[in-house]
PDB file of N, CA and C in Angstrom:
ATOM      1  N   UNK A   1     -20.195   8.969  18.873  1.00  0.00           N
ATOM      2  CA  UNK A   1     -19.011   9.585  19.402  1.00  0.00           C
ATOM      3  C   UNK A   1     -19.441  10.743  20.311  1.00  0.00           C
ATOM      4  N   UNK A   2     -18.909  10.961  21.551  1.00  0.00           N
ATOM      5  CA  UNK A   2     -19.145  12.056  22.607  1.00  0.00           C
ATOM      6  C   UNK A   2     -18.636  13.497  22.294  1.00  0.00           C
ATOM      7  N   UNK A   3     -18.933  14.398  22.550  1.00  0.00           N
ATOM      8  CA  UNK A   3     -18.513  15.466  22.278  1.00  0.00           C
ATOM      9  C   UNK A   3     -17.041  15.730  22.658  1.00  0.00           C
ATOM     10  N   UNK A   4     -16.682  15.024  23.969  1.00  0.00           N
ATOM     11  CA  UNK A   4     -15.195  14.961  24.303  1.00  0.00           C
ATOM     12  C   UNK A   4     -14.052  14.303  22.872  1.00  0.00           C
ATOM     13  N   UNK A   5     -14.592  13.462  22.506  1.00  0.00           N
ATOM     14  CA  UNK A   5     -14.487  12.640  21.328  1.00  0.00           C
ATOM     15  C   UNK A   5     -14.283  13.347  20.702  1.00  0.00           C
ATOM     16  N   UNK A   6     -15.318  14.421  20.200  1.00  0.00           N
ATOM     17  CA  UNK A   6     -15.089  15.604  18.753  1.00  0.00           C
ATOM     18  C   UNK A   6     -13.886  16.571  19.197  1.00  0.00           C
ATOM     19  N   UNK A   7     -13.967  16.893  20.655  1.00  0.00           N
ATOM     20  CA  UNK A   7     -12.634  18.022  21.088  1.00  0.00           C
ATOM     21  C   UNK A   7     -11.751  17.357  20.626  1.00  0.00           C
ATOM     22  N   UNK A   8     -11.250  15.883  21.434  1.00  0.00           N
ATOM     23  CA  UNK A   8      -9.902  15.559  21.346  1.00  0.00           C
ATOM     24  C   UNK A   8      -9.492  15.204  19.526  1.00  0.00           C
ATOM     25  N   UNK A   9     -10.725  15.293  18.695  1.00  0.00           N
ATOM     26  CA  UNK A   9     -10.214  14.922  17.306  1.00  0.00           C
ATOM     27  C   UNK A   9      -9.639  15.731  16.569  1.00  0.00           C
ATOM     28  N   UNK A  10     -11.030  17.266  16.927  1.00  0.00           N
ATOM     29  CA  UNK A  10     -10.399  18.635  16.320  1.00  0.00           C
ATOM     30  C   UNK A  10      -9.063  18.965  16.901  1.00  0.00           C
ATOM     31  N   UNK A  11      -8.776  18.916  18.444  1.00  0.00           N
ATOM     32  CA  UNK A  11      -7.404  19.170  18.885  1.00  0.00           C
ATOM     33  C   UNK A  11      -6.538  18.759  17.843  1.00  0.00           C
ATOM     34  N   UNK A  12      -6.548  17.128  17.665  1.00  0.00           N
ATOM     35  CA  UNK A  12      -5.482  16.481  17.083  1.00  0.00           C
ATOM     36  C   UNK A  12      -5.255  16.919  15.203  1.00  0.00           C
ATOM     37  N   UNK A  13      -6.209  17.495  15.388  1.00  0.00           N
ATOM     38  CA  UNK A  13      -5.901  18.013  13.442  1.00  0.00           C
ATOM     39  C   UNK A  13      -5.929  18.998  13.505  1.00  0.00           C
ATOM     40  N   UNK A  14      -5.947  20.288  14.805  1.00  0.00           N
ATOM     41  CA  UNK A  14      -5.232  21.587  14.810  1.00  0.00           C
ATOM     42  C   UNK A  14      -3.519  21.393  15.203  1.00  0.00           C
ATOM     43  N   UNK A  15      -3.340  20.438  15.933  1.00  0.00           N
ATOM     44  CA  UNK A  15      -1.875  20.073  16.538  1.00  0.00           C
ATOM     45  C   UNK A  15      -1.448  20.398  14.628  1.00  0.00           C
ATOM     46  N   UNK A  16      -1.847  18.984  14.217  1.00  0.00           N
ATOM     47  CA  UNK A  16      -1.032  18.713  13.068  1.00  0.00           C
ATOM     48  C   UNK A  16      -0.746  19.859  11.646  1.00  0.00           C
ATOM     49  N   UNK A  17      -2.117  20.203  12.048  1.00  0.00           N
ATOM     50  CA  UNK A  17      -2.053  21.827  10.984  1.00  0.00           C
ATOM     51  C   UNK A  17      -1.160  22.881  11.849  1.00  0.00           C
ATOM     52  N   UNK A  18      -0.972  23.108  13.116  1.00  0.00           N
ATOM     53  CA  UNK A  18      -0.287  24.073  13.388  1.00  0.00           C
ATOM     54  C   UNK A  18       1.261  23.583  13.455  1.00  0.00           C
ATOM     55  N   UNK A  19       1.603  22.593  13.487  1.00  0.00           N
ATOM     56  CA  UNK A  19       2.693  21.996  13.084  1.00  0.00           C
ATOM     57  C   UNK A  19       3.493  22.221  11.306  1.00  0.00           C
ATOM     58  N   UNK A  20       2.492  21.799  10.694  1.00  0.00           N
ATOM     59  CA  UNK A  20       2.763  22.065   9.567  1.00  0.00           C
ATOM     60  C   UNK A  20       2.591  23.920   8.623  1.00  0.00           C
ATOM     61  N   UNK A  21       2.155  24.409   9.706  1.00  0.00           N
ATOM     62  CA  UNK A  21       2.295  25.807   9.264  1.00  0.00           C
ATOM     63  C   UNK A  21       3.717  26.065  10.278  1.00  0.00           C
ATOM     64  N   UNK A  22       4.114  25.830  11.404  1.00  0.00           N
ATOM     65  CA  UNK A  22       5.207  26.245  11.684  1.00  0.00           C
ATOM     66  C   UNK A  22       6.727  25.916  10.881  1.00  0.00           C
ATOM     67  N   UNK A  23       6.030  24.479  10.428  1.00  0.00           N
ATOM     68  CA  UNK A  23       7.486  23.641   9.186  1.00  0.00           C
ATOM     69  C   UNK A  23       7.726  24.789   8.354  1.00  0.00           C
ATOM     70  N   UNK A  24       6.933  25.543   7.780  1.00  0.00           N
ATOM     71  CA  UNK A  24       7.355  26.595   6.858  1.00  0.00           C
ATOM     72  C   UNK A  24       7.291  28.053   7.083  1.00  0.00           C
ATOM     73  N   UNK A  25       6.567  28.505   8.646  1.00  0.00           N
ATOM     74  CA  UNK A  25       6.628  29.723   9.113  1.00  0.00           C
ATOM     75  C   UNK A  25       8.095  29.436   9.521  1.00  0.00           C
ATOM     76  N   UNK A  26       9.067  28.375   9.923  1.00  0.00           N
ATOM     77  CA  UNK A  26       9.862  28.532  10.582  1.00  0.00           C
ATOM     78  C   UNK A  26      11.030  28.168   9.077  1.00  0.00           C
ATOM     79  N   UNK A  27      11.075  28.674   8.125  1.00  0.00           N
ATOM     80  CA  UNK A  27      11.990  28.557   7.676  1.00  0.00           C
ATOM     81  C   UNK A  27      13.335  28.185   7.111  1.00  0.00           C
ATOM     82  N   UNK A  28      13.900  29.430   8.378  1.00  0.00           N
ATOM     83  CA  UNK A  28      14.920  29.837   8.766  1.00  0.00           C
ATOM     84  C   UNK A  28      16.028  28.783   9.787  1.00  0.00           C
ATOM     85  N   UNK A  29      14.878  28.048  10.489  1.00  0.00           N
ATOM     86  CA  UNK A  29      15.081  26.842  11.289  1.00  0.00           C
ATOM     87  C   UNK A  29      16.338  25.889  10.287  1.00  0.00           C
ATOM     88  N   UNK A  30      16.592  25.292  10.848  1.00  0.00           N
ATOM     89  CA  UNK A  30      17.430  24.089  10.698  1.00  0.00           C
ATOM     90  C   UNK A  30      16.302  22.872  10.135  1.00  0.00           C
ATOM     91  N   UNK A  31      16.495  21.865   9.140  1.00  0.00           N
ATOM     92  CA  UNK A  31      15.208  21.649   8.515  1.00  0.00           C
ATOM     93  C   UNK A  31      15.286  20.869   9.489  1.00  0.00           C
ATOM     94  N   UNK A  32      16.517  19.634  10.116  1.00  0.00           N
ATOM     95  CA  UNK A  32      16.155  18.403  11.258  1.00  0.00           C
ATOM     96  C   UNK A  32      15.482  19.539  12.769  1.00  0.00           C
ATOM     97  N   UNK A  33      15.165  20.463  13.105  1.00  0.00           N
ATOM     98  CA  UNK A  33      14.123  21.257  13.766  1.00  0.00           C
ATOM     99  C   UNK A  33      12.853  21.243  13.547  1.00  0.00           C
ATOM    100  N   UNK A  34      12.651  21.884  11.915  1.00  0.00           N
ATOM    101  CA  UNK A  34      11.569  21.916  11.365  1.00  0.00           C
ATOM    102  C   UNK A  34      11.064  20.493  11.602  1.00  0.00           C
ATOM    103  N   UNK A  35      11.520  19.622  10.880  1.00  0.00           N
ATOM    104  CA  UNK A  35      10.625  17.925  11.004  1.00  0.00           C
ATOM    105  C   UNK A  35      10.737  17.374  12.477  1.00  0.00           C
ATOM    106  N   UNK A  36      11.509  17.589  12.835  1.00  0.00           N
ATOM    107  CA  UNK A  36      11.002  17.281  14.705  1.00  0.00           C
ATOM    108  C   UNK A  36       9.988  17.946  15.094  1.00  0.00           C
ATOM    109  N   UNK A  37       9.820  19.217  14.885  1.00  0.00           N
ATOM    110  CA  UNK A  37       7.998  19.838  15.627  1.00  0.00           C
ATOM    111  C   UNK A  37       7.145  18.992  14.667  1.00  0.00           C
ATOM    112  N   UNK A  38       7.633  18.894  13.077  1.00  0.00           N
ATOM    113  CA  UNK A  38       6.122  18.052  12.707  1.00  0.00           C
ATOM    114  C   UNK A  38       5.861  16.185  13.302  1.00  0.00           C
ATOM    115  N   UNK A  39       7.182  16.107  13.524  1.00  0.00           N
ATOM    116  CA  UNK A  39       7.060  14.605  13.667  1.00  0.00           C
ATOM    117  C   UNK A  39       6.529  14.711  15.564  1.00  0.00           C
ATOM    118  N   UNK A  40       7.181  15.005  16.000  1.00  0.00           N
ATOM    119  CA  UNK A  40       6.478  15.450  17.506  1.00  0.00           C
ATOM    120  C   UNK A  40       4.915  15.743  17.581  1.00  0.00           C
ATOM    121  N   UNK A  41       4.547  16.747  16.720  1.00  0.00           N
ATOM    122  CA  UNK A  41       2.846  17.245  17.128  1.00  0.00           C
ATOM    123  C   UNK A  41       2.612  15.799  16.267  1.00  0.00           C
ATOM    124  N   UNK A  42       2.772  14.988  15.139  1.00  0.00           N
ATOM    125  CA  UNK A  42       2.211  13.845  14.715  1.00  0.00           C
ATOM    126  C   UNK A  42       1.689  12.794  16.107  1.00  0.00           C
ATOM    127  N   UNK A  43       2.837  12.267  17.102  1.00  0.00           N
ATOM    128  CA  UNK A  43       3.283  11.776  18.064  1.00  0.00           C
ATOM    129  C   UNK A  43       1.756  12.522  19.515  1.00  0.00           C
ATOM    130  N   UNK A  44       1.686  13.479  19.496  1.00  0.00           N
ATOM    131  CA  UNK A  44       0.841  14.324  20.106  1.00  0.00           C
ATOM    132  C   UNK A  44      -0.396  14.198  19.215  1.00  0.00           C
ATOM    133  N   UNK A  45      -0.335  14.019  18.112  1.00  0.00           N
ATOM    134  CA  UNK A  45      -1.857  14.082  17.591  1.00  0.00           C
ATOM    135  C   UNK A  45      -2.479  12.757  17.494  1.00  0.00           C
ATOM    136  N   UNK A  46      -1.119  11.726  17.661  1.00  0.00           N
ATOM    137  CA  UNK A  46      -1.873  10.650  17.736  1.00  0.00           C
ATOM    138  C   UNK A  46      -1.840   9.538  19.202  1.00  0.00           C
ATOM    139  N   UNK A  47      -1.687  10.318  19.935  1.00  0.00           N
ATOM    140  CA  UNK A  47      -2.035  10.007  21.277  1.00  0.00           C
ATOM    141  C   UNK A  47      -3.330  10.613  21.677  1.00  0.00           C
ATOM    142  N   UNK A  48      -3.419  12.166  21.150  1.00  0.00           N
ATOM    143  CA  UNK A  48      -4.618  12.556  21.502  1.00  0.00           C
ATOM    144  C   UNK A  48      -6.363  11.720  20.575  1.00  0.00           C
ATOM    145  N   UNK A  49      -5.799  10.964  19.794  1.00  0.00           N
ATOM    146  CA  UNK A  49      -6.890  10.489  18.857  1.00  0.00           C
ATOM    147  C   UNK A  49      -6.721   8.931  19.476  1.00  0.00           C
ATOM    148  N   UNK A  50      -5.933   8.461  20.429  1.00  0.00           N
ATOM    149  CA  UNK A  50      -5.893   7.182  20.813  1.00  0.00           C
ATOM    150  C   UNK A  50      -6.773   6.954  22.002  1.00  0.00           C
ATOM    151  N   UNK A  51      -7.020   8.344  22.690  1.00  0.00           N
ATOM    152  CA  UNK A  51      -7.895   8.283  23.815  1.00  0.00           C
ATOM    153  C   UNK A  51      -9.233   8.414  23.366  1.00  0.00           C
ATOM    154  N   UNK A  52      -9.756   8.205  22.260  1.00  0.00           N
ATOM    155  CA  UNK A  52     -10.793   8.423  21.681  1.00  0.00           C
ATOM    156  C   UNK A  52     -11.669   7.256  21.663  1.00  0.00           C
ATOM    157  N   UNK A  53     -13.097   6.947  21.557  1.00  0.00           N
ATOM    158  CA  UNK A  53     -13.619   5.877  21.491  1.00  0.00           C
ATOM    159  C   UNK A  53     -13.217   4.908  19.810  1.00  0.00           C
ATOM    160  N   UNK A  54     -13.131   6.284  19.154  1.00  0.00           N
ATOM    161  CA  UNK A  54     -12.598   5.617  17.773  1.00  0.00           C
ATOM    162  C   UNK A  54     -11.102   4.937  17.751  1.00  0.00           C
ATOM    163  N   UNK A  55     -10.546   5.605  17.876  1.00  0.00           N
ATOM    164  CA  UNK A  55      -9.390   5.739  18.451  1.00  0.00           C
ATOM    165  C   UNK A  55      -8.691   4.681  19.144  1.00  0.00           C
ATOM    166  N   UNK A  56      -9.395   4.062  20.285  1.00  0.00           N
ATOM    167  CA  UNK A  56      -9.037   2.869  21.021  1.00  0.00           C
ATOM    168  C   UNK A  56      -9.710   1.570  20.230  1.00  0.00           C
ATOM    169  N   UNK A  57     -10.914   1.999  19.711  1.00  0.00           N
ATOM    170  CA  UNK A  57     -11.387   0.779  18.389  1.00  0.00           C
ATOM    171  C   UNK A  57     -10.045   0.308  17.657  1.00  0.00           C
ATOM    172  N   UNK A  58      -9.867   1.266  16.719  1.00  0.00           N
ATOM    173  CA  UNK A  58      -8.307   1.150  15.827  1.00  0.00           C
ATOM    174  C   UNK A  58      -7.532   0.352  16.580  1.00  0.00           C
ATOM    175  N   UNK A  59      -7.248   0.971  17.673  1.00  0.00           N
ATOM    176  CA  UNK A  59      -6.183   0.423  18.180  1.00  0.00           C
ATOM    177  C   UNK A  59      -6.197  -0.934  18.325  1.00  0.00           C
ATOM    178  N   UNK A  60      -7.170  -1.850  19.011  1.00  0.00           N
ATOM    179  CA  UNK A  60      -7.801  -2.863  19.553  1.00  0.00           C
ATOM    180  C   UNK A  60      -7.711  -3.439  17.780  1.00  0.00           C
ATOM    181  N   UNK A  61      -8.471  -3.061  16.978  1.00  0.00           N
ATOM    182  CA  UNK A  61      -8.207  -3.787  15.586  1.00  0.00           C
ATOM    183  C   UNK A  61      -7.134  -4.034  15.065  1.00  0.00           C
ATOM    184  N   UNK A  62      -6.241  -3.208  15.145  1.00  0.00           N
ATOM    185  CA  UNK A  62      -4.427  -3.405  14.694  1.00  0.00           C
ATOM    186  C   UNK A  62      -4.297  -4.384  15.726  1.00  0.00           C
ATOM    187  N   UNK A  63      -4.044  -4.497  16.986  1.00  0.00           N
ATOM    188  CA  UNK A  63      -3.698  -5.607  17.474  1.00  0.00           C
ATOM    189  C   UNK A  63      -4.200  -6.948  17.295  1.00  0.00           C
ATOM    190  N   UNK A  64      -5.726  -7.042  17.222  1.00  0.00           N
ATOM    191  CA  UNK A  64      -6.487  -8.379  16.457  1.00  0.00           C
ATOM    192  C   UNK A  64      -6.002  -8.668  15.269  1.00  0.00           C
ATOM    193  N   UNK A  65      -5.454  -7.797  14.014  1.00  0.00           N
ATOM    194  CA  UNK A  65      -4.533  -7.595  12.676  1.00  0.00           C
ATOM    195  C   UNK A  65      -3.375  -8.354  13.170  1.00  0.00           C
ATOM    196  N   UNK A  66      -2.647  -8.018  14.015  1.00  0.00           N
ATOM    197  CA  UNK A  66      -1.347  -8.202  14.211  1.00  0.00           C
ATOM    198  C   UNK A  66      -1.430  -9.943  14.647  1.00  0.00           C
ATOM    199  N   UNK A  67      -2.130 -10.305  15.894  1.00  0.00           N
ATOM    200  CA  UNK A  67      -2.254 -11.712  15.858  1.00  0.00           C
ATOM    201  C   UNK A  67      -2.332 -12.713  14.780  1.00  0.00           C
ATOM    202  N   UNK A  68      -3.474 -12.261  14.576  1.00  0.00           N
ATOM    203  CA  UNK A  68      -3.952 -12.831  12.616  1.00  0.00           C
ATOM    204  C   UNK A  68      -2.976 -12.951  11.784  1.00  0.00           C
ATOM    205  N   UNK A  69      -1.865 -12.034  11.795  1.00  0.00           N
ATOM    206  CA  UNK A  69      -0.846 -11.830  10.823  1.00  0.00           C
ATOM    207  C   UNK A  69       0.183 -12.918  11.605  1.00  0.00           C
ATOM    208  N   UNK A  70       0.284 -13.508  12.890  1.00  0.00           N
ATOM    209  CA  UNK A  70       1.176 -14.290  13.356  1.00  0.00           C
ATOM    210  C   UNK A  70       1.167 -15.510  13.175  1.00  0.00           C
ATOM    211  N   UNK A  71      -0.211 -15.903  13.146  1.00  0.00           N
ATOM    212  CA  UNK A  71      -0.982 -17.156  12.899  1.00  0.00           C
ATOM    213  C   UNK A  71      -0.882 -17.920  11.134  1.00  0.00           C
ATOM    214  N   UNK A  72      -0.453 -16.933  10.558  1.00  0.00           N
ATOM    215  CA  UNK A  72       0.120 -17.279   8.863  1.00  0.00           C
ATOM    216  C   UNK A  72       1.399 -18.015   8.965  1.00  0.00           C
ATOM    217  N   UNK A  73       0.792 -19.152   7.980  1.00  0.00           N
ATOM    218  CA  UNK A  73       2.116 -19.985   8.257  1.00  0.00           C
ATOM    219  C   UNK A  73       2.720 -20.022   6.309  1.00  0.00           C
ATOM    220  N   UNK A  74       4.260 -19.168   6.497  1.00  0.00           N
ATOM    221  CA  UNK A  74       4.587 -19.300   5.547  1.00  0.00           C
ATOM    222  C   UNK A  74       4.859 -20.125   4.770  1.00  0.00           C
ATOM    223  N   UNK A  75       5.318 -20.439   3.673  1.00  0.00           N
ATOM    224  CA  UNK A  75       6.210 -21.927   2.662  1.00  0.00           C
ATOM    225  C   UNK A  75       7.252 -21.879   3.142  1.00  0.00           C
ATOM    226  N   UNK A  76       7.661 -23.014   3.413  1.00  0.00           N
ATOM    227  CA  UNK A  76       9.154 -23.364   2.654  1.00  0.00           C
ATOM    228  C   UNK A  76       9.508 -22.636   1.953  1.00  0.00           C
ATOM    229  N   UNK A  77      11.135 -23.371   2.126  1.00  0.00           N
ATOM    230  CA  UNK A  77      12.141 -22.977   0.640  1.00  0.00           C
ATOM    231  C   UNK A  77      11.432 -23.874  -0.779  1.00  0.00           C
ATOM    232  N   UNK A  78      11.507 -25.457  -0.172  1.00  0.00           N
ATOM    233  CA  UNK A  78      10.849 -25.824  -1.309  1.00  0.00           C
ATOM    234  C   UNK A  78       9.736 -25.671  -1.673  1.00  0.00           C
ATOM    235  N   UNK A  79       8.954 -25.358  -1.176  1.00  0.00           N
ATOM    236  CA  UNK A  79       7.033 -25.308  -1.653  1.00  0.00           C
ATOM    237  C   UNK A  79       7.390 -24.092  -2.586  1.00  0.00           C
ATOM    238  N   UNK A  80       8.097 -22.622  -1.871  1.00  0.00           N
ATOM    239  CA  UNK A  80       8.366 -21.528  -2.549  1.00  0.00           C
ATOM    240  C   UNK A  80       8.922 -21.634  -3.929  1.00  0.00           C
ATOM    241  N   UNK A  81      10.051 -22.599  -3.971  1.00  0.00           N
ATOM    242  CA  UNK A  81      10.919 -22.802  -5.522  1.00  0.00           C
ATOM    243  C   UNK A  81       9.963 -23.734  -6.422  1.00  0.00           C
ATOM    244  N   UNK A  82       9.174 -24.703  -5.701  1.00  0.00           N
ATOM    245  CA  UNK A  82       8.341 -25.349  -6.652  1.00  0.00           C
ATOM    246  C   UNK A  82       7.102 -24.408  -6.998  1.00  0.00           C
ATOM    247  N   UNK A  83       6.594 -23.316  -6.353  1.00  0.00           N
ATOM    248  CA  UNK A  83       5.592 -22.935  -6.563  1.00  0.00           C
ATOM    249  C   UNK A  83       5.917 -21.610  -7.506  1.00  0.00           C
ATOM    250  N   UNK A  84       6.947 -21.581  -7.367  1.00  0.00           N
ATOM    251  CA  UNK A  84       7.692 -20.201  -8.712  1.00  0.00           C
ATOM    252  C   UNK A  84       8.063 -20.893  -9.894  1.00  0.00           C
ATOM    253  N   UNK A  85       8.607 -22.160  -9.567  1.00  0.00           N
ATOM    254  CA  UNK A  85       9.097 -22.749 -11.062  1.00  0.00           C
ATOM    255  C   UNK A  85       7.503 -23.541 -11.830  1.00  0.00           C
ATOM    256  N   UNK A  86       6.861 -23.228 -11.250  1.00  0.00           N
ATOM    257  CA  UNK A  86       4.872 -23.966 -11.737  1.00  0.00           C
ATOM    258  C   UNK A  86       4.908 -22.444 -12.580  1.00  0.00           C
ATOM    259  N   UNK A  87       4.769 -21.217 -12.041  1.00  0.00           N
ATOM    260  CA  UNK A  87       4.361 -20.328 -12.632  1.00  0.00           C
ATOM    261  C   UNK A  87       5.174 -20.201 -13.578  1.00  0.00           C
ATOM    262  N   UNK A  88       6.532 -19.785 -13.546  1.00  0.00           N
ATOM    263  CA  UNK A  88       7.299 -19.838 -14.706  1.00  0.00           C
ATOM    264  C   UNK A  88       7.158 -20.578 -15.765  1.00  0.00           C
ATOM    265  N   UNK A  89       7.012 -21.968 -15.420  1.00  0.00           N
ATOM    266  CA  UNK A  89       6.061 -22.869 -16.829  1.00  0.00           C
ATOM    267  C   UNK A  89       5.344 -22.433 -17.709  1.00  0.00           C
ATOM    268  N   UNK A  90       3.911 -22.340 -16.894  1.00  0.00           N
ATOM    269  CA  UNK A  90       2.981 -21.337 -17.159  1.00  0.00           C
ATOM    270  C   UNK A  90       3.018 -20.174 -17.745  1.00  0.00           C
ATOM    271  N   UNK A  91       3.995 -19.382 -17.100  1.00  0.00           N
ATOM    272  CA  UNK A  91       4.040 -18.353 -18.436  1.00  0.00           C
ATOM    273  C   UNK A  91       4.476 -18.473 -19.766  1.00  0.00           C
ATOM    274  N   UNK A  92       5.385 -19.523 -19.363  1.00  0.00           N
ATOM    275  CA  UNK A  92       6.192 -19.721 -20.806  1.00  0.00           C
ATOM    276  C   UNK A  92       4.817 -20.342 -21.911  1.00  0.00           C
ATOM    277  N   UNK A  93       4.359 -21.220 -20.943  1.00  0.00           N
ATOM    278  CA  UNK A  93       3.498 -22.001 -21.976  1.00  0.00           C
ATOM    279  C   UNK A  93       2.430 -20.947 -22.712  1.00  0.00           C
ATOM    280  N   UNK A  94       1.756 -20.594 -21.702  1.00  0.00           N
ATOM    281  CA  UNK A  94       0.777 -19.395 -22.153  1.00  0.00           C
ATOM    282  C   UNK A  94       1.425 -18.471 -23.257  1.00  0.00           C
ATOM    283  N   UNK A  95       2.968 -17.912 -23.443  1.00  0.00           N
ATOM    284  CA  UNK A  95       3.395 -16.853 -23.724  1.00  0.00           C
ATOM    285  C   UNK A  95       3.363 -17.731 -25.269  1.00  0.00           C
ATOM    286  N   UNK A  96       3.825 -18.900 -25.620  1.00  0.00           N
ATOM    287  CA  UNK A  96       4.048 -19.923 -26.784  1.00  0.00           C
ATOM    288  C   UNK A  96       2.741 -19.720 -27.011  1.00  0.00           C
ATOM    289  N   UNK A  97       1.907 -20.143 -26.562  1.00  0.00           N
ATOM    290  CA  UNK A  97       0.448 -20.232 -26.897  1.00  0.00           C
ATOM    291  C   UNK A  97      -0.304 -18.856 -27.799  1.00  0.00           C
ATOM    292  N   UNK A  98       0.236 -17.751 -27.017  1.00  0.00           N
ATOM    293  CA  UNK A  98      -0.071 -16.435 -27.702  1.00  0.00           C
ATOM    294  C   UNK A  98       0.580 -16.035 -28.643  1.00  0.00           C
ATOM    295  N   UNK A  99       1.431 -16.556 -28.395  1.00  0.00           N
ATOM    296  CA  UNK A  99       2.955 -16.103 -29.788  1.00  0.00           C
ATOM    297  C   UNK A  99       2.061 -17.108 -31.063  1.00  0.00           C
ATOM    298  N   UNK A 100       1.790 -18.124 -30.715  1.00  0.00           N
ATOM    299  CA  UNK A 100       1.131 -19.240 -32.141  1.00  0.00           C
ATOM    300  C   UNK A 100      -0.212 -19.070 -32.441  1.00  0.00           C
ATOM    301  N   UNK A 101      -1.099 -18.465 -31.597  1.00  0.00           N
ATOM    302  CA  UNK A 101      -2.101 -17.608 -32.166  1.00  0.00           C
ATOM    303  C   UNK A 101      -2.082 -16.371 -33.194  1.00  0.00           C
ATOM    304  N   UNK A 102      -1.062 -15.070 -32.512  1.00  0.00           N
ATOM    305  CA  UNK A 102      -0.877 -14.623 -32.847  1.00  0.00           C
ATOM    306  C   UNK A 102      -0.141 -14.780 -33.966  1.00  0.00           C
ATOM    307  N   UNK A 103       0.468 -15.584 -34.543  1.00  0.00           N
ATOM    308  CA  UNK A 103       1.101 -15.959 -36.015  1.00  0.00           C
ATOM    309  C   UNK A 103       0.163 -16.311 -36.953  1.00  0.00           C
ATOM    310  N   UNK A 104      -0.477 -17.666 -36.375  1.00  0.00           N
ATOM    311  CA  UNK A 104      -1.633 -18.039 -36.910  1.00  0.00           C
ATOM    312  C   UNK A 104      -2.400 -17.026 -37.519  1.00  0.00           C
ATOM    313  N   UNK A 105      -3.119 -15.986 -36.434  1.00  0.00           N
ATOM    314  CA  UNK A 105      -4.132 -15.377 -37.184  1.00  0.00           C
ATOM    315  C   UNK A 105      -3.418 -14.382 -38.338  1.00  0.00           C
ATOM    316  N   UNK A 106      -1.995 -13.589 -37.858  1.00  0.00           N
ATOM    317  CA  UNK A 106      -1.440 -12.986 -39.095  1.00  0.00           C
ATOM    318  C   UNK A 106      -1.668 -13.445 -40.511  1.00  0.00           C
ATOM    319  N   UNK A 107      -1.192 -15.303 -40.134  1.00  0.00           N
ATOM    320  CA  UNK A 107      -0.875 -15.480 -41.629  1.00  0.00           C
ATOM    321  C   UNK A 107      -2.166 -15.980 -41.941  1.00  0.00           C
ATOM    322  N   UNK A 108      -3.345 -16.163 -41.511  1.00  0.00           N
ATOM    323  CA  UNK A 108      -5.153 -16.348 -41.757  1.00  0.00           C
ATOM    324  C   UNK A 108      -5.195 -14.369 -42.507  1.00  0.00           C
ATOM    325  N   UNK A 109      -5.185 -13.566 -41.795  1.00  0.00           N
ATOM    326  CA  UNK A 109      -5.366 -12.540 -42.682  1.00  0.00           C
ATOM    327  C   UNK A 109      -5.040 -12.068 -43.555  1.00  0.00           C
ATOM    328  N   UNK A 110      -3.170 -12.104 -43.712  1.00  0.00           N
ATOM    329  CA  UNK A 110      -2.592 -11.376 -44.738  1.00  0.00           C
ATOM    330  C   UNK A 110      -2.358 -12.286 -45.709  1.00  0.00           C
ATOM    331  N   UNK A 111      -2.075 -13.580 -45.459  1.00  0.00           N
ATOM    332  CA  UNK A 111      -2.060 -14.548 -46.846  1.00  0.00           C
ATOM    333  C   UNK A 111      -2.907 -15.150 -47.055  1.00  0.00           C
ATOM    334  N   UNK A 112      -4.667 -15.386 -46.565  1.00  0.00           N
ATOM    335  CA  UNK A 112      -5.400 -15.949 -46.574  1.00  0.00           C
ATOM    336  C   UNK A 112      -6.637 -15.689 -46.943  1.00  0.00           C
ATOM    337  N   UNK A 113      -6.981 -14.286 -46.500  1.00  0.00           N
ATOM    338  CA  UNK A 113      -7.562 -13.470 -46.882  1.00  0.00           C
ATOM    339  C   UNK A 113      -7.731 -11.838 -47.472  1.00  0.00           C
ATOM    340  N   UNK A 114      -6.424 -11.383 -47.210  1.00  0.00           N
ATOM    341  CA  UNK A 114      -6.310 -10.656 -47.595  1.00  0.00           C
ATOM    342  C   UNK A 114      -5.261 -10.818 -49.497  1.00  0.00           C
ATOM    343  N   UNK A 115      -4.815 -12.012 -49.112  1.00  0.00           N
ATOM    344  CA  UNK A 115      -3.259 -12.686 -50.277  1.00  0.00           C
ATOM    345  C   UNK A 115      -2.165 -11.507 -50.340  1.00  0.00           C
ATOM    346  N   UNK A 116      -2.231 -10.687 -49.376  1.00  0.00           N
ATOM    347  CA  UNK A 116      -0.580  -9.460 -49.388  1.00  0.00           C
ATOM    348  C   UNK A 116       0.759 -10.392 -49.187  1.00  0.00           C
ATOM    349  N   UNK A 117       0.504 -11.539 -48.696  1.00  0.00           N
ATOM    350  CA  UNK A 117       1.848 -12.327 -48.463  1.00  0.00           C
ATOM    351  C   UNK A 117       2.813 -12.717 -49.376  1.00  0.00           C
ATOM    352  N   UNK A 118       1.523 -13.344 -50.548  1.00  0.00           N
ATOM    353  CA  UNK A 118       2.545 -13.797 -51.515  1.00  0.00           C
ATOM    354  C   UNK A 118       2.635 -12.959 -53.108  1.00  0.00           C
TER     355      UNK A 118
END
C-alpha cells in the first residue's frame, strides 16, 4: 500500500471519529441532524477508502460476489416443500429414536440395575 493509501485511510477514520464526537458534542442538535453528520462523514469515509488500492480491490470483489450470487439457481416451490417435508420426517424419526433410547436406558438403570422401579 502507498503512502497516499495510508493518508486517504487515516483521513477516512478521522472523518468517522470526528463525526462521532460531534453526534454527542452536538447534543443539543436535533438527533435526525446529529445522524445525518454521522451518516454523511460514513458516505465521505467511504468514498475516501474506495480510492484506495485496497479499497478498489473490495470493491472489484463485491461485484465478482454479486455475479456469483446471480448465477445461483434457486428450488422450486416443489423441490422446496419436498425438501422441508424430508427433513421434517427426519426429525420426527430421529426425535422417536431418542425418545426410545432414552426410555430404554431409564428403565436398563432404574429397574434393572439399580431395581428402584419396582
Amino acid at each position: 500500500m502507498s503512502a497516499t493509501d495510508n493518508v486517504k485511510i487515516a483521513a477516512a477514520v478521522l472523518v468517522i471519529a470526528a463525526s462521532i464526537g460531534a453526534y454527542y458534542y452536538l447534543a443539543d442538535l436535533i438527533q435526525i441532524g446529529r445522524v445525518s453528520i454521522v451518516v454523511m462523514a460514513s458516505v465521505i469515509a467511504v468514498g475516501l477508502a474506495l480510492t484506495t488500492e485496497v479499497g478498489q480491490s473490495a470493491w472489484s470483489f463485491m461485484k465478482e460476489a454479486n455475479v456469483e450470487r446471480q448465477k445461483v439457481v434457486w428450488p422450486g416451490r416443489q423441490e422446496a416443500l419436498q425438501v422441508t417435508l424430508m427433513v421434517l420426517i427426519l426429525v420426527i424419526i430421529l426425535g422417536l429414536m431418542m425418545w426410545l433410547f432414552d426410555a430404554l436406558s431409564f428403565w436398563a438403570i432404574y429397574d434393572l440395575i439399580l431395581k428402584v422401579g419396582s
